[in-house]
PDB file of N, CA and C in Angstrom:
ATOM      1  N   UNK A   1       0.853  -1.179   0.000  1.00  0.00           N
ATOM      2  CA  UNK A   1       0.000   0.000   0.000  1.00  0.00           C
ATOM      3  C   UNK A   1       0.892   1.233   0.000  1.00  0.00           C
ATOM      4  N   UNK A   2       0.474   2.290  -0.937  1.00  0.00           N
ATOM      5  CA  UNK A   2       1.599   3.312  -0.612  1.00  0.00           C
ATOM      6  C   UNK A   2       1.132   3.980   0.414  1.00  0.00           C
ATOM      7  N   UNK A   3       2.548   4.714   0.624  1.00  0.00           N
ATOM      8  CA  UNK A   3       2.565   5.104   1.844  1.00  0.00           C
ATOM      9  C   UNK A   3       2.027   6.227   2.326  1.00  0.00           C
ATOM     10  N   UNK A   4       1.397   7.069   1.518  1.00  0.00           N
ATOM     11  CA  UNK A   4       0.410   8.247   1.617  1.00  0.00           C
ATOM     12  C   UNK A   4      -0.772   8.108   2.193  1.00  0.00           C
ATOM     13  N   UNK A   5      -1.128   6.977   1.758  1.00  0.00           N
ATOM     14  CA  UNK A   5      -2.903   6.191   2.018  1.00  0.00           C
ATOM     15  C   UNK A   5      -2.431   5.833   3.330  1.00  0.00           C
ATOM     16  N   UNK A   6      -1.425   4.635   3.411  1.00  0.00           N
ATOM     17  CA  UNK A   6      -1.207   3.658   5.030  1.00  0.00           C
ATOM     18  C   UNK A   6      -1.347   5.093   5.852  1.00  0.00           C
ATOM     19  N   UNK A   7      -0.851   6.513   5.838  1.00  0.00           N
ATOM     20  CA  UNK A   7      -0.734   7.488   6.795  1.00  0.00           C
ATOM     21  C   UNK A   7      -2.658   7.768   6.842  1.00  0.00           C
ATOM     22  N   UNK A   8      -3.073   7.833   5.773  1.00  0.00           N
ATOM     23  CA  UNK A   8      -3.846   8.335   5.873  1.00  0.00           C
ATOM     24  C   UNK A   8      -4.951   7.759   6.340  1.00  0.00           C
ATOM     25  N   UNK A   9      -4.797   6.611   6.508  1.00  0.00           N
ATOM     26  CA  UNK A   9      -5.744   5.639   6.898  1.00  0.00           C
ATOM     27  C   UNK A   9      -5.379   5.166   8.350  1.00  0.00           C
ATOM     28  N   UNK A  10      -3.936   5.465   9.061  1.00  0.00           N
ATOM     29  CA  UNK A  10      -3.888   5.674  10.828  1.00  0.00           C
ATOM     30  C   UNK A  10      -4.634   7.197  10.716  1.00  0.00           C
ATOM     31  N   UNK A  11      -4.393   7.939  10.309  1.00  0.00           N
ATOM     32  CA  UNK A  11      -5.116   9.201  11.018  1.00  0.00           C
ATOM     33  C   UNK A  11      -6.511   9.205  11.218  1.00  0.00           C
ATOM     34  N   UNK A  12      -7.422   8.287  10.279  1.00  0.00           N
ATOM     35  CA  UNK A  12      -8.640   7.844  10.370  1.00  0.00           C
ATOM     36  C   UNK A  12      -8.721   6.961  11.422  1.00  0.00           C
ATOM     37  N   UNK A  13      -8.339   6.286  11.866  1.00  0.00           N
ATOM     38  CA  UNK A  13      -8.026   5.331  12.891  1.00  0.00           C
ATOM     39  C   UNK A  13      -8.143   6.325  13.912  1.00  0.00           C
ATOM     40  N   UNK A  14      -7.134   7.166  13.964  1.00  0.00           N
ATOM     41  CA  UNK A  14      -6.848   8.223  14.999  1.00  0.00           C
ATOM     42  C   UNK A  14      -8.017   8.969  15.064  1.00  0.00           C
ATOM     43  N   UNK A  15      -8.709   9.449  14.355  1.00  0.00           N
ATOM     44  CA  UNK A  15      -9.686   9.793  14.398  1.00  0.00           C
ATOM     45  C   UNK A  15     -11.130   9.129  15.235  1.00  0.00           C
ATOM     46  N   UNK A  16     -11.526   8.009  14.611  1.00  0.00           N
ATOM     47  CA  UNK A  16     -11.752   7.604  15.771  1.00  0.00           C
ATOM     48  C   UNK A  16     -11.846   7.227  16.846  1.00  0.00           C
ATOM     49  N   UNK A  17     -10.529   6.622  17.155  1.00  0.00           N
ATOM     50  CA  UNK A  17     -10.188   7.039  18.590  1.00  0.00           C
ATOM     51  C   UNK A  17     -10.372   7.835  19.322  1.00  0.00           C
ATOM     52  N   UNK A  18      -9.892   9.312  18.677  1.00  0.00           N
ATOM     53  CA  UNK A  18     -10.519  10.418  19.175  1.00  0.00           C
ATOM     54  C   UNK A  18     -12.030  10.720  19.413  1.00  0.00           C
ATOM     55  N   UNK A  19     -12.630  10.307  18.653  1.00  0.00           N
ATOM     56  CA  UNK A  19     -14.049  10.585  19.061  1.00  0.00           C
ATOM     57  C   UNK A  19     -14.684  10.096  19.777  1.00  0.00           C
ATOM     58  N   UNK A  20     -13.943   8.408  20.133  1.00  0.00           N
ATOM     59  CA  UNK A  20     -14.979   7.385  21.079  1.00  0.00           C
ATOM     60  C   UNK A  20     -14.220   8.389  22.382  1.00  0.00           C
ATOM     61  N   UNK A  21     -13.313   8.380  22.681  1.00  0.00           N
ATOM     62  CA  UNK A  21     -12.346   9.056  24.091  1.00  0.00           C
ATOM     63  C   UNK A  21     -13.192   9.867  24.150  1.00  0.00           C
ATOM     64  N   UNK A  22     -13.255  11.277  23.573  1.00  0.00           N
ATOM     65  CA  UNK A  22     -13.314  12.617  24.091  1.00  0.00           C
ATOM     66  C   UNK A  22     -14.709  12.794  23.799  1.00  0.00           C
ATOM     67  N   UNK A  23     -15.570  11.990  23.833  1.00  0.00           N
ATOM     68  CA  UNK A  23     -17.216  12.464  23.064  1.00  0.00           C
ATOM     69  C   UNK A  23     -17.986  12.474  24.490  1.00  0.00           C
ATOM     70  N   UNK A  24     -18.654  13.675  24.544  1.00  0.00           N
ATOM     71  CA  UNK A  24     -18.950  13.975  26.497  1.00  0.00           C
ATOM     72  C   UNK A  24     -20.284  12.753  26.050  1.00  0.00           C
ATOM     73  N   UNK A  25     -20.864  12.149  27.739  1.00  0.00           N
ATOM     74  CA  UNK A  25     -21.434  11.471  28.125  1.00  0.00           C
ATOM     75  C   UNK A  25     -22.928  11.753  27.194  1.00  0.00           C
ATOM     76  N   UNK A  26     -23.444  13.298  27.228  1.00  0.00           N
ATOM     77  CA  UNK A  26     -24.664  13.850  26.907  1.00  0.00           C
ATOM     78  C   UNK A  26     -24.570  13.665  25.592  1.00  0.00           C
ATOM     79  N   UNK A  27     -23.638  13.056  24.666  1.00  0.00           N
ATOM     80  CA  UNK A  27     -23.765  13.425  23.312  1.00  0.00           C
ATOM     81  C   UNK A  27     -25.042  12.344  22.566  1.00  0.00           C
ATOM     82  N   UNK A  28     -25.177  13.144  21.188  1.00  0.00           N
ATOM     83  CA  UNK A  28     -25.861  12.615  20.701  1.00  0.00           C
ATOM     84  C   UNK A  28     -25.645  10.954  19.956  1.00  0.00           C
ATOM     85  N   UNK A  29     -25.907  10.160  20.809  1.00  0.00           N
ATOM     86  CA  UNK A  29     -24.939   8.592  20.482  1.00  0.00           C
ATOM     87  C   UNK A  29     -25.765   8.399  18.868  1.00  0.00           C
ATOM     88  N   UNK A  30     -26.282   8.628  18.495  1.00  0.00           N
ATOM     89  CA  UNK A  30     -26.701   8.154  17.043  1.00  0.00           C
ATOM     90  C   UNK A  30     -26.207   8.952  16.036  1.00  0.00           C
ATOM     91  N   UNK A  31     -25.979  10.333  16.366  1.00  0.00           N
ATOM     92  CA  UNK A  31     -24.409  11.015  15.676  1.00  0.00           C
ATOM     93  C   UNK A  31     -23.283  10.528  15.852  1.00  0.00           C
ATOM     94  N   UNK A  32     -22.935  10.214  16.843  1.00  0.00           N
ATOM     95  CA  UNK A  32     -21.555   9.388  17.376  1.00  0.00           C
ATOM     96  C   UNK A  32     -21.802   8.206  16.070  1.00  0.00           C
ATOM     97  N   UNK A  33     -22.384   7.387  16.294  1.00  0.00           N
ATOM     98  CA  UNK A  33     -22.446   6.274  15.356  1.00  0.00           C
ATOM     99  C   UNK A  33     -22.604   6.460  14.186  1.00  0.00           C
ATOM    100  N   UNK A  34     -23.169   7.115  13.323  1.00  0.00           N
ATOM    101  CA  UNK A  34     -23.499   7.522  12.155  1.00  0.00           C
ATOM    102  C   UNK A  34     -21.944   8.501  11.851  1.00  0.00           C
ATOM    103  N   UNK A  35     -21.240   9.192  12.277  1.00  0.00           N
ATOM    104  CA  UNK A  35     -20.011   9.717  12.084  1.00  0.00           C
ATOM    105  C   UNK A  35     -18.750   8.506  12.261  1.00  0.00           C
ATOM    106  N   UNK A  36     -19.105   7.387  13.297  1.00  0.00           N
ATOM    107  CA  UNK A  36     -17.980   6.589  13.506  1.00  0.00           C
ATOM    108  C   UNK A  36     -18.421   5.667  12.040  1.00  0.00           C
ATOM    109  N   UNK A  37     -19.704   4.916  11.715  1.00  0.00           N
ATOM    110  CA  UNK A  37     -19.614   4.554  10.724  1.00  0.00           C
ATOM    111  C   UNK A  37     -19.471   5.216   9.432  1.00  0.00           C
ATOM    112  N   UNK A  38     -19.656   6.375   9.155  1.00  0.00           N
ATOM    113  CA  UNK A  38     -18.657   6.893   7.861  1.00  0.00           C
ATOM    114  C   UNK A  38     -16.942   6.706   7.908  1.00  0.00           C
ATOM    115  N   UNK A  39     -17.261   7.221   9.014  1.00  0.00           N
ATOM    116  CA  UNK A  39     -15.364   7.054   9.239  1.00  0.00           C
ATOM    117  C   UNK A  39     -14.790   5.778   8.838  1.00  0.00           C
ATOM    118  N   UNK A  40     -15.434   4.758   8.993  1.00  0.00           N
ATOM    119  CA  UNK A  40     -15.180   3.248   8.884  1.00  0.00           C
ATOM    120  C   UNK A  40     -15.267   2.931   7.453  1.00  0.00           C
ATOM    121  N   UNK A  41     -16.132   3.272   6.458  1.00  0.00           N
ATOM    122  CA  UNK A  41     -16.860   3.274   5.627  1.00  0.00           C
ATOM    123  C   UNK A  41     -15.677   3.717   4.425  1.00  0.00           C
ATOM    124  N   UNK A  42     -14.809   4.635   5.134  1.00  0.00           N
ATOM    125  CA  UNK A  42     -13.964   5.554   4.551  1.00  0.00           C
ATOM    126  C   UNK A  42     -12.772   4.703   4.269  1.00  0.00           C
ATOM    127  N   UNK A  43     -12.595   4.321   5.515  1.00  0.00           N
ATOM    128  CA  UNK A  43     -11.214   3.225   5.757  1.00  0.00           C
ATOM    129  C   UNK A  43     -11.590   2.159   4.464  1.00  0.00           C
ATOM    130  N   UNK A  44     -12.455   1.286   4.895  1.00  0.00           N
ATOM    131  CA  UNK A  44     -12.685   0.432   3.424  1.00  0.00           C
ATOM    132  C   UNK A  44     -12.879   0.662   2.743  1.00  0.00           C
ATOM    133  N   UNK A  45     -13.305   2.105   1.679  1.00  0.00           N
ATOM    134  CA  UNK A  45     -13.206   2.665   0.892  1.00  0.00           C
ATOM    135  C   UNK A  45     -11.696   2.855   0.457  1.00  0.00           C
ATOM    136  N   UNK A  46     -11.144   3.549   1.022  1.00  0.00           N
ATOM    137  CA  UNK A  46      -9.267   3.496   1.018  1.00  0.00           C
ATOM    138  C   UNK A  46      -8.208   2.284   0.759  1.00  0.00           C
ATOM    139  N   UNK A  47      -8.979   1.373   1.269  1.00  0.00           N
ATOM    140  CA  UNK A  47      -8.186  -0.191   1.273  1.00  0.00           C
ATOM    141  C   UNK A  47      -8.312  -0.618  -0.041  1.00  0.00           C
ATOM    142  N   UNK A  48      -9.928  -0.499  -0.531  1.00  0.00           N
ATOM    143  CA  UNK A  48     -10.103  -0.904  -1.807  1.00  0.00           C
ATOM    144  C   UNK A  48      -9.419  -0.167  -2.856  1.00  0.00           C
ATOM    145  N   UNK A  49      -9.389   1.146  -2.251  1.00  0.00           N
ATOM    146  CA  UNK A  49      -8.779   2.069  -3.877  1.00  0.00           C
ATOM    147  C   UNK A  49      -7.210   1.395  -4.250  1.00  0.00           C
ATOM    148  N   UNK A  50      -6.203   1.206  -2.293  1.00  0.00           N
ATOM    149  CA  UNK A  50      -5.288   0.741  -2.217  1.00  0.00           C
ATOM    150  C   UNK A  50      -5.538  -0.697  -3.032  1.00  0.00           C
ATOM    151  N   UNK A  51      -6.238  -1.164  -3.209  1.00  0.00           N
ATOM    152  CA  UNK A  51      -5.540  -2.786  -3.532  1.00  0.00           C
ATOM    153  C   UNK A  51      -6.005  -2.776  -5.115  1.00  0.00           C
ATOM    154  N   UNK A  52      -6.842  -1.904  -5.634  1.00  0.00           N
ATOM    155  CA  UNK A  52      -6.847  -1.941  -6.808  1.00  0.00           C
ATOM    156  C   UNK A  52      -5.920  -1.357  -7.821  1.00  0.00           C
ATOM    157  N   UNK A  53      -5.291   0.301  -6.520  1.00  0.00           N
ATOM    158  CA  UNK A  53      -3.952   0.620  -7.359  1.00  0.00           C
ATOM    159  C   UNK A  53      -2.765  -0.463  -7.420  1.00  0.00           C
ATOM    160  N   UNK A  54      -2.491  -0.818  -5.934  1.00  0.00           N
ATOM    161  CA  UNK A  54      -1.421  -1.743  -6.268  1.00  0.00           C
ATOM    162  C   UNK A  54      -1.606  -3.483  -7.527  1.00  0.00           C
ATOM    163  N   UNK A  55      -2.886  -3.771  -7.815  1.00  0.00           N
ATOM    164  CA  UNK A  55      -2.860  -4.971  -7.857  1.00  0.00           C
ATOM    165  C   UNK A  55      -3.322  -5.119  -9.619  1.00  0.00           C
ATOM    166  N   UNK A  56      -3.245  -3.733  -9.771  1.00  0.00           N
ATOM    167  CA  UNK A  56      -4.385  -3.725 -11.265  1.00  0.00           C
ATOM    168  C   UNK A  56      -3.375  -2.522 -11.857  1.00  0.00           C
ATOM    169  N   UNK A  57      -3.421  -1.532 -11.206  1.00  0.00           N
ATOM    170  CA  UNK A  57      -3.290   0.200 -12.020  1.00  0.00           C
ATOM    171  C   UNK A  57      -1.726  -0.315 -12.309  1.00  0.00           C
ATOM    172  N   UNK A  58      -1.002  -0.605 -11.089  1.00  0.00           N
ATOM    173  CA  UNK A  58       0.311  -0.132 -11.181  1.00  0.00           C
ATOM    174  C   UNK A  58       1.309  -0.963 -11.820  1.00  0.00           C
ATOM    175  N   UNK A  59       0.477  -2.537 -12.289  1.00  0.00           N
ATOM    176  CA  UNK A  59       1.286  -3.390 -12.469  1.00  0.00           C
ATOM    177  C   UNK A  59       0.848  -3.230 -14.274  1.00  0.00           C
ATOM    178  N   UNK A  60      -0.162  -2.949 -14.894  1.00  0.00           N
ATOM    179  CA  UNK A  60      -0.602  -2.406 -16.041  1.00  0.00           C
ATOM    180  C   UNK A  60       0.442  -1.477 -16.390  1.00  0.00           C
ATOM    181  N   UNK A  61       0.373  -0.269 -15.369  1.00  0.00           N
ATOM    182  CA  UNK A  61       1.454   0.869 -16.083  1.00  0.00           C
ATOM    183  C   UNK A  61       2.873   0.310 -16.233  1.00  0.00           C
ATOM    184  N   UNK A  62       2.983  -0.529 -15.474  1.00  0.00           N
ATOM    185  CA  UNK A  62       5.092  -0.979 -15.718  1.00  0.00           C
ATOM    186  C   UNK A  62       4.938  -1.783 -16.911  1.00  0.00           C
ATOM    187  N   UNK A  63       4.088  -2.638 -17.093  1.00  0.00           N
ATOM    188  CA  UNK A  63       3.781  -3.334 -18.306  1.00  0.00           C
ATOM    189  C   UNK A  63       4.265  -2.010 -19.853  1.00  0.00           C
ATOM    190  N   UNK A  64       3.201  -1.533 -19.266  1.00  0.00           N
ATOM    191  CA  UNK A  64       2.970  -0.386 -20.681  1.00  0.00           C
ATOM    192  C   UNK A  64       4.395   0.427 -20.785  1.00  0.00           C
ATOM    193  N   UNK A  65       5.077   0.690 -19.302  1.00  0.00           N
ATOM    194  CA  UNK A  65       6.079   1.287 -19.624  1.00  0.00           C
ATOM    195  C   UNK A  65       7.123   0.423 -20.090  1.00  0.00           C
ATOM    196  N   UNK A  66       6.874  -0.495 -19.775  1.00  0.00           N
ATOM    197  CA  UNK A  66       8.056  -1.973 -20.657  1.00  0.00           C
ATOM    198  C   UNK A  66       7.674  -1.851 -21.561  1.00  0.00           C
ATOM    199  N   UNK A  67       6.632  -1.789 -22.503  1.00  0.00           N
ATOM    200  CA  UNK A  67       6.606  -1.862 -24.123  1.00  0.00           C
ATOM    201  C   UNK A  67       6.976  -0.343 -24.752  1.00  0.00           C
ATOM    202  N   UNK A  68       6.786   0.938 -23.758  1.00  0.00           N
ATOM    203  CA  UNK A  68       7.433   1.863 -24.584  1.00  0.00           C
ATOM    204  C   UNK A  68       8.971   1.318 -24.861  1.00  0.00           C
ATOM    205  N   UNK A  69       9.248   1.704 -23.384  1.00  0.00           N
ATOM    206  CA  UNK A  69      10.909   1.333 -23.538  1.00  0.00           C
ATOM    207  C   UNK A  69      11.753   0.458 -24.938  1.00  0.00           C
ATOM    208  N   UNK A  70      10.947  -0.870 -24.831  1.00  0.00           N
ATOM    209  CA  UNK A  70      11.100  -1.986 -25.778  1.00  0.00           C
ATOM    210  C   UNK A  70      11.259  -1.138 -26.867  1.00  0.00           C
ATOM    211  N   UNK A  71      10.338  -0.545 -27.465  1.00  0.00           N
ATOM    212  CA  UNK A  71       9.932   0.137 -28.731  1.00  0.00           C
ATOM    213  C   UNK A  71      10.896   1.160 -29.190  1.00  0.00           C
ATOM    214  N   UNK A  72      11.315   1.907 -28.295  1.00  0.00           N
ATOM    215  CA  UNK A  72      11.951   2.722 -28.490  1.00  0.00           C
ATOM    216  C   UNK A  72      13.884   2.506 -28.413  1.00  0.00           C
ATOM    217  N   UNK A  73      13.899   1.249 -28.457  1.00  0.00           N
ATOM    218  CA  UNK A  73      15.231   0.486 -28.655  1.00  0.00           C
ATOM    219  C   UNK A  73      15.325   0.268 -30.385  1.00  0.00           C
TER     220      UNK A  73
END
């Protein structure tokens, strides 16, 4: 996974962390939940983009950049 996403996907982490900790007693728990599940929602959203760049996008482009190269010999 590159390493832009892996950061970006602890800070989401971090994020919720933060919100279950510091969310006062009176809060609205069905906002709490409805914000913790986007947050979550987000993360597997991210994983997927991650595994489709690494497993599809990036191995296509070295391909393609091997046949310029080739070509241009």
């Amino acid at each position: 996974m590159n390493n832009f996403w892996c950061c970006q996907n602890k800070n989401l982490k971090e994020l919720k962390n933060i919100l279950i900790r510091y969310c006062p007693n009176n809060a609205d728990v069905n906002l709490l939940n409805d914000a913790l599940y986007d947050i979550y929602r987000c993360e597997q959203e991210l994983e997927s983009h991650c595994m489709i760049e690494d497993y599809v996008f990036t191995p296509a482009v070295r391909k393609l950049e091997r046949r310029v190269k080739d070509n241009e010999r």
